[in-house]
Protein backbone atom coordinates (compact mmCIF):
# COMPACT_ATOMS: atom_id res chain seq x y z
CA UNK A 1 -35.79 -28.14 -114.38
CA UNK A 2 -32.53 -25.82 -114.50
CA UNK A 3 -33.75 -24.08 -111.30
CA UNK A 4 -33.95 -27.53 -109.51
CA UNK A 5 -30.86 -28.61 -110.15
CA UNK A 6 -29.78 -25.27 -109.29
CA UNK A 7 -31.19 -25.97 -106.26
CA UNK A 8 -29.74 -29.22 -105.98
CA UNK A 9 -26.28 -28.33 -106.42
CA UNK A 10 -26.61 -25.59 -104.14
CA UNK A 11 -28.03 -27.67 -101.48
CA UNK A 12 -25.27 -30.17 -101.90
CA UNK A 13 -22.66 -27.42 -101.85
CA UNK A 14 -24.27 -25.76 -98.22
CA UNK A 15 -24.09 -29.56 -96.70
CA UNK A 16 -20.14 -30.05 -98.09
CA UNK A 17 -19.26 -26.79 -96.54
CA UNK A 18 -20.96 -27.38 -93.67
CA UNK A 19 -19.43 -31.42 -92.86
CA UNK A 20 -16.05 -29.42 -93.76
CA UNK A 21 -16.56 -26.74 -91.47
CA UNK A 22 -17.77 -29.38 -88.71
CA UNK A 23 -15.09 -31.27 -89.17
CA UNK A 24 -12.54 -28.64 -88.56
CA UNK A 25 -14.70 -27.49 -85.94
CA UNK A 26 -14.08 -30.43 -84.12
CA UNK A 27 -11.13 -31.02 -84.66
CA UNK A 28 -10.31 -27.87 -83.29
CA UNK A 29 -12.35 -28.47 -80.24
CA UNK A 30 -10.37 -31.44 -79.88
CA UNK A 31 -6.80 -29.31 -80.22
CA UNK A 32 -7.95 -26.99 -77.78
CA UNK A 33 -8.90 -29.47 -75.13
CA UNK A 34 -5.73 -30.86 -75.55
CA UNK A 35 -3.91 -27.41 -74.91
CA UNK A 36 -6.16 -26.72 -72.03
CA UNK A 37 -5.81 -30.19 -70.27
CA UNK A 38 -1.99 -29.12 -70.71
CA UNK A 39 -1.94 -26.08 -69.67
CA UNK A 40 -4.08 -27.39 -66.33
CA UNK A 41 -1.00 -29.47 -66.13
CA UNK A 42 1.24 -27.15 -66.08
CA UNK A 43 -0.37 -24.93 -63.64
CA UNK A 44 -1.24 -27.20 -61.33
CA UNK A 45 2.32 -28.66 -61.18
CA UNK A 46 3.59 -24.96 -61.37
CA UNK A 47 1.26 -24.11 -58.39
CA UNK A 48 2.61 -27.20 -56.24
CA UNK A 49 6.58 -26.43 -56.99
CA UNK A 50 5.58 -22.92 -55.62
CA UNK A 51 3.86 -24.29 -53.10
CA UNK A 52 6.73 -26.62 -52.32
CA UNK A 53 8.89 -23.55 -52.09
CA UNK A 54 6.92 -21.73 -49.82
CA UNK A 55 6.57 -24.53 -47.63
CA UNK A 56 10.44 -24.58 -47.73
CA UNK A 57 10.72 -21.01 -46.65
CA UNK A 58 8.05 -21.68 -43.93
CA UNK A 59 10.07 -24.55 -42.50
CA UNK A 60 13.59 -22.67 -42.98
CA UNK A 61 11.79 -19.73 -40.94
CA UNK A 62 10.44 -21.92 -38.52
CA UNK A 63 13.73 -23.27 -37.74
CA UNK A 64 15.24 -19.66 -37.49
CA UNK A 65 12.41 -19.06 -34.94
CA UNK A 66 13.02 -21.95 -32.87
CA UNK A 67 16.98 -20.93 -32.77
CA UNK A 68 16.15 -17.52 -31.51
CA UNK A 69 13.42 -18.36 -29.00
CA UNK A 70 16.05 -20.98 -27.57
CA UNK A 71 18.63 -17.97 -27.72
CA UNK A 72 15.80 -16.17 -25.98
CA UNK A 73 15.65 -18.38 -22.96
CA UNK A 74 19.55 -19.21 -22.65
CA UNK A 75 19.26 -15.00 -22.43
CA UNK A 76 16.61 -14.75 -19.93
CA UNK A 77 18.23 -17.74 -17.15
CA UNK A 78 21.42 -15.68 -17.37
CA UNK A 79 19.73 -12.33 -16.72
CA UNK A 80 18.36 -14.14 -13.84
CA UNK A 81 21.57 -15.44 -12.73
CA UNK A 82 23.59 -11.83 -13.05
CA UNK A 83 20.06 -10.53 -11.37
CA UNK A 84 20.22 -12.68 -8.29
CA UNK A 85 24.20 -12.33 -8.47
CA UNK A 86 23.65 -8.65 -8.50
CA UNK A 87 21.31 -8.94 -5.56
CA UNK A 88 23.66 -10.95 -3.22
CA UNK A 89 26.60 -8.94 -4.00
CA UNK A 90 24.45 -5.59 -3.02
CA UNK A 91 23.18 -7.06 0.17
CA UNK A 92 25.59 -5.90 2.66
CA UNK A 93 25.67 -2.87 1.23
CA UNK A 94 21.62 -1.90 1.93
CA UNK A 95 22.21 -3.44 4.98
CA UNK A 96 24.85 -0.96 6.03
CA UNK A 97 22.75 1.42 4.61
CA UNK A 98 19.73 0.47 6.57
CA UNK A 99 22.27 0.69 9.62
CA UNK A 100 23.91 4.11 8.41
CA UNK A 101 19.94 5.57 8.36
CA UNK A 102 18.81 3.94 11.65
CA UNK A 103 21.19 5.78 13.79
């Protein structure tokens, strides 16, 4: 009879241990979901202020780009003004050239 209520109390030790264990053990689980769905947070919102920045840079760039392109072409018409300039000012001279050579 001693060896069944040995067996008894034992039994009803193991299944007290084990709700306590499962009870912290889920409680735990429910900590750490907690944390994660947090640190998701975090992240995500960390990932869209960088991305917000980079988009920033992108843009600032962009406008940079634009500037110099229009610099660009401002550059190129008066190359092609001072070219054509160039041109008509050298005129007579090739002609007297051409004259010089032809006799």
């Amino acid at each position: 009879m001693a060896l069944w209520l040995l067996v008894i109390a034992w039994l009803v030790v193991f299944l007290a241990l084990g709700i306590w264990v499962g009870i912290k053990a889920w409680r735990l689980m429910a900590k750490v979901k907690l944390h994660q769905a947090e640190v998701r947070h975090h992240i995500t919102s960390a990932k869209l202020n960088e991305l917000n920045e980079k988009l920033q840079e992108l843009q600032r760039r962009r406008e940079a780009l634009v500037e110099a392109v229009d610099r660009l072409e401002v550059s190129i018409e008066q190359l092609g003004i001072l070219r054509s300039a160039t041109r008509r000012a050298l005129e007579p001279l090739f002609l007297l050239r051409a004259l010089l050579r032809g006799t």
